[in-house]
PDB file of N, CA and C in Angstrom:
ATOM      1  N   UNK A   1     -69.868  79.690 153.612  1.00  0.00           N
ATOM      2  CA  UNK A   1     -69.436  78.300 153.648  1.00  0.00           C
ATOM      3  C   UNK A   1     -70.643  77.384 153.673  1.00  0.00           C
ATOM      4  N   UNK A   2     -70.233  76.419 152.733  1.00  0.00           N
ATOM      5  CA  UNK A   2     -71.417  75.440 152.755  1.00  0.00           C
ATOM      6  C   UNK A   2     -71.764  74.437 153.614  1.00  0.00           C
ATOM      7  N   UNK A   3     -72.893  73.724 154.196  1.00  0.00           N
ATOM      8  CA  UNK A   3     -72.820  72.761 155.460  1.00  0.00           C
ATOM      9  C   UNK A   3     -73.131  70.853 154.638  1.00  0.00           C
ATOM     10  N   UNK A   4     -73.403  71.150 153.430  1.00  0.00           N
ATOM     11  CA  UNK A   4     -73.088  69.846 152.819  1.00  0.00           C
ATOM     12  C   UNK A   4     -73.675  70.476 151.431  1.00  0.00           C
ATOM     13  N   UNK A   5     -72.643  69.819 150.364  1.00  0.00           N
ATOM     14  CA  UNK A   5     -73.398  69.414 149.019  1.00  0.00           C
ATOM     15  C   UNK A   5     -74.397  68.390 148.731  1.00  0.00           C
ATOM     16  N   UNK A   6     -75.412  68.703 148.516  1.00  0.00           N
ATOM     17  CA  UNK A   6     -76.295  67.879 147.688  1.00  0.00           C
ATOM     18  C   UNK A   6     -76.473  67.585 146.382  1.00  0.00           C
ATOM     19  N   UNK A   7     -76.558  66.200 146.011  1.00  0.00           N
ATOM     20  CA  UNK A   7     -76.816  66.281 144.105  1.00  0.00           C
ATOM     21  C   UNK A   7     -77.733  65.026 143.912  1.00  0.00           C
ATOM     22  N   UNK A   8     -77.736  64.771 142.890  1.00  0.00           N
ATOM     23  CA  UNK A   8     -78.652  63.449 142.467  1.00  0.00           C
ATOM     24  C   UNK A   8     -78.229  62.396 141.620  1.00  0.00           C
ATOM     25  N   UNK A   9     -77.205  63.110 141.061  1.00  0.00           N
ATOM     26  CA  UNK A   9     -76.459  61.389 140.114  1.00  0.00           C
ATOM     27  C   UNK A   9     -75.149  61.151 140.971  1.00  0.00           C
ATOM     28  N   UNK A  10     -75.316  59.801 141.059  1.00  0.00           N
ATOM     29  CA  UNK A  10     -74.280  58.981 141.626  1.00  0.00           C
ATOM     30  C   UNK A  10     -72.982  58.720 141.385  1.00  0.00           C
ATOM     31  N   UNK A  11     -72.884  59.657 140.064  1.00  0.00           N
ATOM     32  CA  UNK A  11     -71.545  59.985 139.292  1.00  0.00           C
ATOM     33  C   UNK A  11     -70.113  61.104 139.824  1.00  0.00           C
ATOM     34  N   UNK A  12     -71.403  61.754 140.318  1.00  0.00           N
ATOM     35  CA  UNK A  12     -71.106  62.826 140.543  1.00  0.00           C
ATOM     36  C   UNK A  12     -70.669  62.895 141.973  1.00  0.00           C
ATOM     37  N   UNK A  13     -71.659  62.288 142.742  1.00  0.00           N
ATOM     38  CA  UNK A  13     -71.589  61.810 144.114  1.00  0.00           C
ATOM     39  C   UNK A  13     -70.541  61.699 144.530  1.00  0.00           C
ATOM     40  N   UNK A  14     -70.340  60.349 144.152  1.00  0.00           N
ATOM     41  CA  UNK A  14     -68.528  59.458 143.857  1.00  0.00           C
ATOM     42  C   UNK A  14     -67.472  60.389 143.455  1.00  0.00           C
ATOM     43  N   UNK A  15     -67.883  61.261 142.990  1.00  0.00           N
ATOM     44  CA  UNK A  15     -66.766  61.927 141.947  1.00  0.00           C
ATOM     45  C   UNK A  15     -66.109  62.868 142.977  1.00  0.00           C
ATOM     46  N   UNK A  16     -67.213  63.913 143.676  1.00  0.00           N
ATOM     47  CA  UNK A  16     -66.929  65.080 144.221  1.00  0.00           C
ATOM     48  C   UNK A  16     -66.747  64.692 145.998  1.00  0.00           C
ATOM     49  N   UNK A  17     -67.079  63.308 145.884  1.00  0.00           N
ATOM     50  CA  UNK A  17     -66.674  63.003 147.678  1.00  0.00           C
ATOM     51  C   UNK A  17     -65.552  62.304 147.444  1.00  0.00           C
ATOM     52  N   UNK A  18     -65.403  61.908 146.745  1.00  0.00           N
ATOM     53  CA  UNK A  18     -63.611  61.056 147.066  1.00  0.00           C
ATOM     54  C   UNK A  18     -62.422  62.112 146.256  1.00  0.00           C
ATOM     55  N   UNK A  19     -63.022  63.252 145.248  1.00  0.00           N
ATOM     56  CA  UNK A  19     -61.818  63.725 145.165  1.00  0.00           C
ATOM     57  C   UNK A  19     -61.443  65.185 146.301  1.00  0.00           C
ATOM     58  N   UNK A  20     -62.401  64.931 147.439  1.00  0.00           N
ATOM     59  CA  UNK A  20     -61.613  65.380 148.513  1.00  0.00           C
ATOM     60  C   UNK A  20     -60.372  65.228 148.747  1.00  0.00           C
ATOM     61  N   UNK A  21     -59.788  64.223 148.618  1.00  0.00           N
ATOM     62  CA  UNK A  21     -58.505  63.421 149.161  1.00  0.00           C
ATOM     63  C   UNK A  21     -57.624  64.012 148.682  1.00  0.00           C
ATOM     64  N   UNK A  22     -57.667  64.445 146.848  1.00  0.00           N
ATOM     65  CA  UNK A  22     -56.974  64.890 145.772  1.00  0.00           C
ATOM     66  C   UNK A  22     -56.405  66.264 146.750  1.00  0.00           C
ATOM     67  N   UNK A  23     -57.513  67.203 147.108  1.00  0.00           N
ATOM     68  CA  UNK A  23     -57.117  68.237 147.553  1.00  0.00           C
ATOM     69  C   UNK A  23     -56.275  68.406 149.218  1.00  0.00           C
ATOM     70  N   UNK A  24     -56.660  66.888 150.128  1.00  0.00           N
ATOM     71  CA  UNK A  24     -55.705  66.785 151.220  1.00  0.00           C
ATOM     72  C   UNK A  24     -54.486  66.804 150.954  1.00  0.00           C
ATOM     73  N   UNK A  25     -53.845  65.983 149.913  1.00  0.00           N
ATOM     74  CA  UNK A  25     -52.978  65.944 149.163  1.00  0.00           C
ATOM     75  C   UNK A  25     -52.038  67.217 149.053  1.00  0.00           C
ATOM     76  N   UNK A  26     -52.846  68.076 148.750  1.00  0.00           N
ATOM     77  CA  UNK A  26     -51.752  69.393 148.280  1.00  0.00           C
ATOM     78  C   UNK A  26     -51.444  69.969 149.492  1.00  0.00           C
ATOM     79  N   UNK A  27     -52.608  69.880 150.439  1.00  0.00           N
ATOM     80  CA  UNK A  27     -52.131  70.739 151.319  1.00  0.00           C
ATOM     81  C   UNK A  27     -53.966  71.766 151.714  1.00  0.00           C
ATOM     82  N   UNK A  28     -54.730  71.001 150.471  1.00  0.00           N
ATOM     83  CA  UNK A  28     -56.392  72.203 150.665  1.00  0.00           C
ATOM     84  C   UNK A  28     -57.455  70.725 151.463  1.00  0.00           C
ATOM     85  N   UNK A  29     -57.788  71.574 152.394  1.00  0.00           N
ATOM     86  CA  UNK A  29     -58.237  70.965 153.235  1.00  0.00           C
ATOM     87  C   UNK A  29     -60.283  70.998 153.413  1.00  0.00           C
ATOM     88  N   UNK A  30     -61.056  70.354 151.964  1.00  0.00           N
ATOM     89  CA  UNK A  30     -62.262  70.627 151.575  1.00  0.00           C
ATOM     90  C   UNK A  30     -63.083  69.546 152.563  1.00  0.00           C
ATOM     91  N   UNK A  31     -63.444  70.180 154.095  1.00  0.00           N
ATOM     92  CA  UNK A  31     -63.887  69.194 154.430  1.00  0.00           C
ATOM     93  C   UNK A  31     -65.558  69.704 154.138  1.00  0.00           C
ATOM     94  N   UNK A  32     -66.574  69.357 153.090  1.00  0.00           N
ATOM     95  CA  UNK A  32     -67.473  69.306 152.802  1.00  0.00           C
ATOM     96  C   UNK A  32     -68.421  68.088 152.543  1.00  0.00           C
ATOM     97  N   UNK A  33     -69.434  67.436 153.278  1.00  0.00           N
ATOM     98  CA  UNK A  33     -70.343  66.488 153.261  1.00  0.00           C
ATOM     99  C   UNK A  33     -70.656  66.751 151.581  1.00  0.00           C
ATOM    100  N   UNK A  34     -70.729  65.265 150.755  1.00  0.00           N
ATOM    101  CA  UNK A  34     -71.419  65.262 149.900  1.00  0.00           C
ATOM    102  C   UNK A  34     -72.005  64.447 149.871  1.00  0.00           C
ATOM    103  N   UNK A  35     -73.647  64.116 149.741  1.00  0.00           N
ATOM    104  CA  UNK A  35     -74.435  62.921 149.903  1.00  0.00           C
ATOM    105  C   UNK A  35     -75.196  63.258 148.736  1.00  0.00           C
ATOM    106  N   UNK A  36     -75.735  62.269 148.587  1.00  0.00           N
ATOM    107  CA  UNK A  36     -77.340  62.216 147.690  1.00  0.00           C
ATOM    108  C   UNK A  36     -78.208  62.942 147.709  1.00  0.00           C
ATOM    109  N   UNK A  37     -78.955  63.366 147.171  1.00  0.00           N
ATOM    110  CA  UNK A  37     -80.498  63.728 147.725  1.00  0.00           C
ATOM    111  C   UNK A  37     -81.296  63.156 148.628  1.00  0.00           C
ATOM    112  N   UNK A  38     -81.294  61.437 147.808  1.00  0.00           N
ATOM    113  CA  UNK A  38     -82.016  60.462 148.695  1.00  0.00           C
ATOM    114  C   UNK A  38     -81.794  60.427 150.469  1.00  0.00           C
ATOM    115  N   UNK A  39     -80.556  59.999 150.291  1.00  0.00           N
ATOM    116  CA  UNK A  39     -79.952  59.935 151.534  1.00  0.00           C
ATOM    117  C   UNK A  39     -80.080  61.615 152.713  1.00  0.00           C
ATOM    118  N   UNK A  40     -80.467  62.208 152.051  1.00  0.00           N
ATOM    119  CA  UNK A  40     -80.255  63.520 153.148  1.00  0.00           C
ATOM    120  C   UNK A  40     -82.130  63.697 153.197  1.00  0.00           C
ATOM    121  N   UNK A  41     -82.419  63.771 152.646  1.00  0.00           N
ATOM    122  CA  UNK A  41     -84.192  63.409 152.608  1.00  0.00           C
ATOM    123  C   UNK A  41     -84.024  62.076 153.674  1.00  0.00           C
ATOM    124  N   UNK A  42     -83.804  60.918 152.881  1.00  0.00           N
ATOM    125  CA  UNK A  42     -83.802  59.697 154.572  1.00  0.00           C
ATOM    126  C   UNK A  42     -83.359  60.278 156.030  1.00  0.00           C
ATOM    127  N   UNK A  43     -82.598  61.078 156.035  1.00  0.00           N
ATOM    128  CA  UNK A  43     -81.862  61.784 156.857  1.00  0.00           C
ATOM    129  C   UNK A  43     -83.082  62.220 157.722  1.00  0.00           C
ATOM    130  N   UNK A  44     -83.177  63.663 157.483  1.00  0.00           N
ATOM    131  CA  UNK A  44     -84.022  64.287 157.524  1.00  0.00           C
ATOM    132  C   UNK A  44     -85.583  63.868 157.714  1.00  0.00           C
ATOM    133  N   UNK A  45     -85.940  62.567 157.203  1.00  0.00           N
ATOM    134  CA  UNK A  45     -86.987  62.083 157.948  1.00  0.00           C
ATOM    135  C   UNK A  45     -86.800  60.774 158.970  1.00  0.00           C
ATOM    136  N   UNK A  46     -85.307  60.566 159.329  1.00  0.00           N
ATOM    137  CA  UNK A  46     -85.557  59.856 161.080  1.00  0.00           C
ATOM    138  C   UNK A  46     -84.659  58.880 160.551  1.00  0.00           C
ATOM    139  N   UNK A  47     -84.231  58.388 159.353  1.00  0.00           N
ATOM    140  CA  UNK A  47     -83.630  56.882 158.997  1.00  0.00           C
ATOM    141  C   UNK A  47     -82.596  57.142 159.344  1.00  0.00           C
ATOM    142  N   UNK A  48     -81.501  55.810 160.050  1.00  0.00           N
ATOM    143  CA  UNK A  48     -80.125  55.198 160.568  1.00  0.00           C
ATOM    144  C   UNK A  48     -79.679  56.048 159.622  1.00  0.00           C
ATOM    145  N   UNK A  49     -78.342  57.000 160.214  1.00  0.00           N
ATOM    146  CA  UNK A  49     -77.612  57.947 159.239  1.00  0.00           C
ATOM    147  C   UNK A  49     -76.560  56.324 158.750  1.00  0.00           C
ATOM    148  N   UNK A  50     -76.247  55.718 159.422  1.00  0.00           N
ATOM    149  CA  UNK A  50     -75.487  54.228 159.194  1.00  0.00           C
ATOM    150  C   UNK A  50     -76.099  53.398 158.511  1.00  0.00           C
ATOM    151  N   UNK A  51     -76.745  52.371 159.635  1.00  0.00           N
ATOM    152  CA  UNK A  51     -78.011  51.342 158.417  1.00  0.00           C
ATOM    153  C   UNK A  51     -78.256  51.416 157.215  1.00  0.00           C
ATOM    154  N   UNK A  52     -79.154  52.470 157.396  1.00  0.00           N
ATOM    155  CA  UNK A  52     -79.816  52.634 156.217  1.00  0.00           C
ATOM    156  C   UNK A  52     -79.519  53.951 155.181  1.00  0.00           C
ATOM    157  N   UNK A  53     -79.117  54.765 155.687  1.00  0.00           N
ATOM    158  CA  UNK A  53     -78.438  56.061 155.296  1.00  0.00           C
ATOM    159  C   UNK A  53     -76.888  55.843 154.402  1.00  0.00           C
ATOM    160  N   UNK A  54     -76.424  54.772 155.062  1.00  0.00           N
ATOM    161  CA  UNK A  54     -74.997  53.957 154.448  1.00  0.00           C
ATOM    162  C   UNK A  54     -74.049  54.828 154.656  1.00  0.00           C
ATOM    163  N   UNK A  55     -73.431  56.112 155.528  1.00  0.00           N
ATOM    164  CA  UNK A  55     -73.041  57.459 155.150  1.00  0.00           C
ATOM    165  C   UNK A  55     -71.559  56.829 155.484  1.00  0.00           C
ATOM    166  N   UNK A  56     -71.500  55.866 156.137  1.00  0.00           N
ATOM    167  CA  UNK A  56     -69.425  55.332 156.476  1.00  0.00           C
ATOM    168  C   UNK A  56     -69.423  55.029 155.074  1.00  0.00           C
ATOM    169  N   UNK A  57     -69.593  55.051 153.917  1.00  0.00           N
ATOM    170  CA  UNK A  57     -68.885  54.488 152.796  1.00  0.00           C
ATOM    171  C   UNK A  57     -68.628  56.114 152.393  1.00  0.00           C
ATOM    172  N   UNK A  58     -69.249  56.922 152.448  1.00  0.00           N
ATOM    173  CA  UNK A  58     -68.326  58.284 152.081  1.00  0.00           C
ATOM    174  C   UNK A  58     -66.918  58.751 152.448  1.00  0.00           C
ATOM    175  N   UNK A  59     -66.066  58.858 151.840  1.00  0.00           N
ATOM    176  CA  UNK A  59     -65.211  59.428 152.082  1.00  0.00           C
ATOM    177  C   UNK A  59     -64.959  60.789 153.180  1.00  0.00           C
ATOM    178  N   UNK A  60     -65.741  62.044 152.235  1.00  0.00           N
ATOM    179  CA  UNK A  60     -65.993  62.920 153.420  1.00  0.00           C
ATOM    180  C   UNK A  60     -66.930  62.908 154.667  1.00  0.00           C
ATOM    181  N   UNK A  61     -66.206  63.224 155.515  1.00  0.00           N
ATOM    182  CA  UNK A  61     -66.870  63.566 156.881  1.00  0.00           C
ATOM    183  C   UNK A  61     -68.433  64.300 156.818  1.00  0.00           C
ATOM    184  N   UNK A  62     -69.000  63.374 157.411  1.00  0.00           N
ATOM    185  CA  UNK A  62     -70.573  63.828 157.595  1.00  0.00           C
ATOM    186  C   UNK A  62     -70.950  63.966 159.234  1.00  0.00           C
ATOM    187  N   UNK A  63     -70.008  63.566 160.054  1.00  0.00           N
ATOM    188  CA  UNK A  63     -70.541  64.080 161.297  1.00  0.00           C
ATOM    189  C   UNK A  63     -70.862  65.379 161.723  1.00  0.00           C
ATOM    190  N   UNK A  64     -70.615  66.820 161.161  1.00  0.00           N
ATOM    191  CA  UNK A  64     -71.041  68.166 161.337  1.00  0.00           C
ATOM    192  C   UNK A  64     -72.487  68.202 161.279  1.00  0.00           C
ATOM    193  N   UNK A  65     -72.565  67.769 159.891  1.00  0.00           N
ATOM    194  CA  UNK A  65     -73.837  67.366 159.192  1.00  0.00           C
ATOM    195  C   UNK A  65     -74.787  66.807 160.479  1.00  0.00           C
ATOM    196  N   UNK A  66     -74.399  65.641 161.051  1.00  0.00           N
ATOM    197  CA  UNK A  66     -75.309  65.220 161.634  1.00  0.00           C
ATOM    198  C   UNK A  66     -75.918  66.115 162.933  1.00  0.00           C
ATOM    199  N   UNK A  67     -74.515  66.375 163.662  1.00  0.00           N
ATOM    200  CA  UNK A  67     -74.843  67.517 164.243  1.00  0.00           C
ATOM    201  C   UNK A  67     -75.947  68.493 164.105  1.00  0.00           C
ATOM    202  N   UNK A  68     -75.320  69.208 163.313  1.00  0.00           N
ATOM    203  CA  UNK A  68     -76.446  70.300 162.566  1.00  0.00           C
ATOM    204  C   UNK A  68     -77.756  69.930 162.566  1.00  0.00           C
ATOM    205  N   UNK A  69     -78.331  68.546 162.032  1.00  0.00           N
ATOM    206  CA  UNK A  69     -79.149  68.264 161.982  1.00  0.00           C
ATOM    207  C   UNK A  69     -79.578  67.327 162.962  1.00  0.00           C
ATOM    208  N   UNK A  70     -79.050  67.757 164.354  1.00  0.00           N
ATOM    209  CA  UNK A  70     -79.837  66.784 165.534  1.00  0.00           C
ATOM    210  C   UNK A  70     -79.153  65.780 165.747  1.00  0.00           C
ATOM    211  N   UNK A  71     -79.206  65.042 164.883  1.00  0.00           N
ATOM    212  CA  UNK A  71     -78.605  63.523 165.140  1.00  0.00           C
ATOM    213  C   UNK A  71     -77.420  62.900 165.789  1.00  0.00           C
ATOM    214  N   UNK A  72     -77.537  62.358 167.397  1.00  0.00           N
ATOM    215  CA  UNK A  72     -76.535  61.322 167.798  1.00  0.00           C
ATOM    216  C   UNK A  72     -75.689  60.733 167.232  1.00  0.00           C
ATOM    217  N   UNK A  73     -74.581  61.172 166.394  1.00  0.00           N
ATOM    218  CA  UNK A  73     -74.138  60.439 165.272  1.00  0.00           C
ATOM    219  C   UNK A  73     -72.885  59.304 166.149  1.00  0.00           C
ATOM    220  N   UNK A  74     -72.877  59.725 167.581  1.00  0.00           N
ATOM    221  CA  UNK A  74     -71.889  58.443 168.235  1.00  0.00           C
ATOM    222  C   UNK A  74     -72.813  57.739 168.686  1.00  0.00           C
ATOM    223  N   UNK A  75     -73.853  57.858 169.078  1.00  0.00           N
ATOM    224  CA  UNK A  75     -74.843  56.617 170.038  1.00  0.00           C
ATOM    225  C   UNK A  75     -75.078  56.043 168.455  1.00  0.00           C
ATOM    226  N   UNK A  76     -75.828  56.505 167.361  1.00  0.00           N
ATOM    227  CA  UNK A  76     -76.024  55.724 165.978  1.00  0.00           C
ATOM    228  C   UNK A  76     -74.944  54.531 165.669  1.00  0.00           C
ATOM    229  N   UNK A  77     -73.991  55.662 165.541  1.00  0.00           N
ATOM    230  CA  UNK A  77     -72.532  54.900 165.440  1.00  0.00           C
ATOM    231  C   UNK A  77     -72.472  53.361 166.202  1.00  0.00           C
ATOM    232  N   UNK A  78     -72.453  53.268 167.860  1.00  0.00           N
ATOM    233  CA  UNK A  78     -72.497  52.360 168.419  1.00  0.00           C
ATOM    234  C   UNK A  78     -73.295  51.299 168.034  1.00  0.00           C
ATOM    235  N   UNK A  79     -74.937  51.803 167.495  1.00  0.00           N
ATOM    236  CA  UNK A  79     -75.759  50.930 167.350  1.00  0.00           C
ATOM    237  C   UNK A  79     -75.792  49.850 165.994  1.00  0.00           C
ATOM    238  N   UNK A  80     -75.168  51.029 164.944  1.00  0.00           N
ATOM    239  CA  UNK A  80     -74.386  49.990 163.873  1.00  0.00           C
ATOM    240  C   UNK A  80     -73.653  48.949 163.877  1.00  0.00           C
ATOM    241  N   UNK A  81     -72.249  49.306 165.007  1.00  0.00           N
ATOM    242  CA  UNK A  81     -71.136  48.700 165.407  1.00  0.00           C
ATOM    243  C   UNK A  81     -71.872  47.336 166.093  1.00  0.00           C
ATOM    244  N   UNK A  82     -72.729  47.707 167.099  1.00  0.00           N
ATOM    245  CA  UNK A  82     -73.819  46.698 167.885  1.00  0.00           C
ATOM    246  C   UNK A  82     -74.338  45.555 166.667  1.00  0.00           C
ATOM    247  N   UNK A  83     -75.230  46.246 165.325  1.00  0.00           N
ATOM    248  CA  UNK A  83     -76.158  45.371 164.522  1.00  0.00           C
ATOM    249  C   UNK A  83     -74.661  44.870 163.459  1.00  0.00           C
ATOM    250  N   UNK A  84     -73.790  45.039 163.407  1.00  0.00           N
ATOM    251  CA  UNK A  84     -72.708  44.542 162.593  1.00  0.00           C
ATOM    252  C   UNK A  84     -72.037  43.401 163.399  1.00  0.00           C
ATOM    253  N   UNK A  85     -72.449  43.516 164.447  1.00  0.00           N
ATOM    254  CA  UNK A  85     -71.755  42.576 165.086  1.00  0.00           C
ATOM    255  C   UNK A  85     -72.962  40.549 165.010  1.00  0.00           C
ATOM    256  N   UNK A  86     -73.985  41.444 165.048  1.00  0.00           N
ATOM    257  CA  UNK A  86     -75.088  40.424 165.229  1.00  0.00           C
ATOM    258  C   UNK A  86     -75.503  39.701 164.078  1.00  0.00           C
ATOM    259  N   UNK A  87     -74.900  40.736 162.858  1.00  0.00           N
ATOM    260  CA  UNK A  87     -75.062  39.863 161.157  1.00  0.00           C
ATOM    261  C   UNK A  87     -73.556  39.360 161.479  1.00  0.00           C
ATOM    262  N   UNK A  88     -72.599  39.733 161.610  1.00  0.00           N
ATOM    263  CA  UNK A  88     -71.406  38.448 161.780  1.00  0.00           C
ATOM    264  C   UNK A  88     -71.878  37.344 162.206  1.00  0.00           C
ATOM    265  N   UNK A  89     -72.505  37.219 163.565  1.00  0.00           N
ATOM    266  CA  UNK A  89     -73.430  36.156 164.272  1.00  0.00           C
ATOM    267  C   UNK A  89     -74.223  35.501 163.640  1.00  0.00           C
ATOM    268  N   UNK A  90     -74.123  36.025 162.359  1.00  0.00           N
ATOM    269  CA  UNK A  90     -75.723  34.690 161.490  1.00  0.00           C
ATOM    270  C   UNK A  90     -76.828  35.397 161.777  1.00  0.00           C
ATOM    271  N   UNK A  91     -76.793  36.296 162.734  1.00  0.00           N
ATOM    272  CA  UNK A  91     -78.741  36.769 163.120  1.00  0.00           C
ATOM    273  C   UNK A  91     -78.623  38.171 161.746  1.00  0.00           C
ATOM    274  N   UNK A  92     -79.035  37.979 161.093  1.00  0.00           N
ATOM    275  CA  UNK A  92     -79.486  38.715 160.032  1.00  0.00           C
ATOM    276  C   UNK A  92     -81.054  39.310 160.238  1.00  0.00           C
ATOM    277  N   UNK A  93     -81.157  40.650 159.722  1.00  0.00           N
ATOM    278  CA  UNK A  93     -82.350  41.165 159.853  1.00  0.00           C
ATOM    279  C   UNK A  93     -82.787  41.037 158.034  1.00  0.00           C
ATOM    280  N   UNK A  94     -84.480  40.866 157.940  1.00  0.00           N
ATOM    281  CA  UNK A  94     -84.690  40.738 156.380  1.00  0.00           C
ATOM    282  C   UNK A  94     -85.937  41.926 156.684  1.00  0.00           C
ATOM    283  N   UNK A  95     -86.199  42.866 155.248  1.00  0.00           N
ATOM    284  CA  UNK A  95     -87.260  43.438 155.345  1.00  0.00           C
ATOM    285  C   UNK A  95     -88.624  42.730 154.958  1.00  0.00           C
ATOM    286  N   UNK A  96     -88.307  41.284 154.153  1.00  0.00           N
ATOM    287  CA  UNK A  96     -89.017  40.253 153.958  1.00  0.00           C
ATOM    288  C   UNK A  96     -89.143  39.213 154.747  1.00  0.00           C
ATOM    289  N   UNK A  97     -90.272  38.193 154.839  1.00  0.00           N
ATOM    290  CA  UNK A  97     -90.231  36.606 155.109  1.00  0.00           C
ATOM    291  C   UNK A  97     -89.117  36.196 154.391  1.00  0.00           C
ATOM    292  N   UNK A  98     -88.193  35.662 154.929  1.00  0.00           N
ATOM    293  CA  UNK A  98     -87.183  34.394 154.381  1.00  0.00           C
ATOM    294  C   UNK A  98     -87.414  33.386 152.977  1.00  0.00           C
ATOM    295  N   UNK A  99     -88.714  33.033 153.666  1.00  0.00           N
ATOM    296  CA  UNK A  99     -89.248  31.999 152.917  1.00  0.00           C
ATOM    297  C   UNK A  99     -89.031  32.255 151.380  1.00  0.00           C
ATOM    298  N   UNK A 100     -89.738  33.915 151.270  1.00  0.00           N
ATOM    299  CA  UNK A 100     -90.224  34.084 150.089  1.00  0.00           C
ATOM    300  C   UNK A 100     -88.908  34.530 148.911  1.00  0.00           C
ATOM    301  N   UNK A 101     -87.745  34.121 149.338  1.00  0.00           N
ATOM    302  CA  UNK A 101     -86.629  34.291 148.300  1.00  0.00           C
ATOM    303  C   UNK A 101     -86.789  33.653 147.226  1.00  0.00           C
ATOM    304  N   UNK A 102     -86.545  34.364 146.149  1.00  0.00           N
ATOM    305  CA  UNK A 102     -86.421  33.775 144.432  1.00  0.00           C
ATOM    306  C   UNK A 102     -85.422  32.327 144.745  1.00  0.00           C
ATOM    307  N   UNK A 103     -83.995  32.635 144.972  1.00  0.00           N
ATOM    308  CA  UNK A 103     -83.117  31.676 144.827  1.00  0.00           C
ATOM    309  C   UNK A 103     -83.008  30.665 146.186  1.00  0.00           C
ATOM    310  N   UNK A 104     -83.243  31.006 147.137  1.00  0.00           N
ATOM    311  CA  UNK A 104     -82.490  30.251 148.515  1.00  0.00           C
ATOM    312  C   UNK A 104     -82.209  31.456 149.517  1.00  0.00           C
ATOM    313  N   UNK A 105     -81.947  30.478 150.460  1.00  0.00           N
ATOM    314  CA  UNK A 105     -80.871  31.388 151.671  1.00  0.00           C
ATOM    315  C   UNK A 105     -81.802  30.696 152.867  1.00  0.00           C
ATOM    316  N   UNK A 106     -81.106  31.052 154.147  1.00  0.00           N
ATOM    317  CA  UNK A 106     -82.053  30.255 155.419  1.00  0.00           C
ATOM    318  C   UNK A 106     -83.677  30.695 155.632  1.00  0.00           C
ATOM    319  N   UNK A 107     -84.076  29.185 155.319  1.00  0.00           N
ATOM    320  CA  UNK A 107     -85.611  29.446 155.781  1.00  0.00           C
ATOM    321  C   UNK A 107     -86.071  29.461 154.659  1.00  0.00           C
ATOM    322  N   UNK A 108     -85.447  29.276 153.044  1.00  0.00           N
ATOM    323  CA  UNK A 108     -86.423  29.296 151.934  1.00  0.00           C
ATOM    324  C   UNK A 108     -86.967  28.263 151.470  1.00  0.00           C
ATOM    325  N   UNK A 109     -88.114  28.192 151.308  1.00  0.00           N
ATOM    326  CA  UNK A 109     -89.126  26.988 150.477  1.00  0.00           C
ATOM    327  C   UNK A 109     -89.656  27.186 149.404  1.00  0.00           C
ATOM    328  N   UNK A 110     -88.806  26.039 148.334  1.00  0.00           N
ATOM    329  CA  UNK A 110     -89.450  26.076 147.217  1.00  0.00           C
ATOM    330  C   UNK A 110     -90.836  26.158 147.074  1.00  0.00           C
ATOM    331  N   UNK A 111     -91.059  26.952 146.233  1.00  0.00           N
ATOM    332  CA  UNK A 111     -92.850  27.390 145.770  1.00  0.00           C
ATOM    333  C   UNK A 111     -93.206  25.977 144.489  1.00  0.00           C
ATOM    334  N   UNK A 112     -93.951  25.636 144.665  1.00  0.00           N
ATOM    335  CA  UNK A 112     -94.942  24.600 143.714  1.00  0.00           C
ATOM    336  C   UNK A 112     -95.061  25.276 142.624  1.00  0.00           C
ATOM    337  N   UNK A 113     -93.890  25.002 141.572  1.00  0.00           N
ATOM    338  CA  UNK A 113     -94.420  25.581 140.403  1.00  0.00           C
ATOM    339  C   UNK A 113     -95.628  24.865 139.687  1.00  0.00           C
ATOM    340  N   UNK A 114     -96.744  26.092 138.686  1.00  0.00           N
ATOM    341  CA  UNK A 114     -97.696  25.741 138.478  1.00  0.00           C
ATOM    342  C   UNK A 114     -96.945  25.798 136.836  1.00  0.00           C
ATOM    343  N   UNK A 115     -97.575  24.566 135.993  1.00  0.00           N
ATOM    344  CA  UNK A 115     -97.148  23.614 134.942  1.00  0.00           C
ATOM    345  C   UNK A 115     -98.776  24.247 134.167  1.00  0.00           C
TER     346      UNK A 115
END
C-alpha cells in the first residue's frame, strides 16, 4: 500500500485527487494523498503544510501523510485557521514592500515614470 502519490503535472494532480470521490461513490474507498512534487519537497523541507503547502484544497486526505512525516497537522491547522482570521481583519501578510505594486493596493506609490 502506498503512503501518497506523487506526480508533476497539474493535470493529472486534479485528475487523480478528485476522482477519489468517483470511487466513494460505488462503495471503493481510495483513501490515497495525491500532491505535487513541489508541494511534498515544500513539505519535506519545513513549509506550512496549509499556508504555503495549500494541501485543504485537495480533495484527498493528507493528514496520514503528515503524520508519517512528523508534522502537527492540528496545531498547523489551528495556525492557518488563526492567520485566516487576521487576513479577514485587513492585516494581510506580503512577501514584498506594499509600496512596490505594479497596479495599487494599501500602501502603493506611484513610481515617477521616466519620459
Amino acid at each position: 500500500n502506498s503512503d501518497v502519490m506523487i506526480g508533476h503535472d497539474t493535470g493529472c494532480i486534479t485528475t487523480l485527487d478528485k476522482n477519489q470521490w468517483i470511487g466513494q461513490a460505488e462503495g471503493k474507498n481510495y483513501d490515497l494523498p495525491v500532491i505535487a512534487d513541489v508541494q511534498f519537497a515544500a513539505l519535506v523541507c519545513g513549509a506550512h503544510p496549509y499556508k504555503i503547502v495549500q494541501s485543504h484544497w485537495h480533495a484527498s486526505s493528507t493528514e496520514k501523510l503528515f503524520e508519517k512525516l512528523g508534522i502537527d497537522w492540528q496545531a498547523k491547522k489551528v495556525e492557518f485557521e488563526q492567520y485566516l482570521k487576521q487576513v479577514e481583519a485587513g492585516n494581510q501578510e506580503n512577501l514584498y514592500d506594499p509600496r512596490r505594486r505594479i497596479t495599487g493596493g494599501p500602501g502603493f506609490q506611484k513610481q515617477e515614470q521616466i519620459t
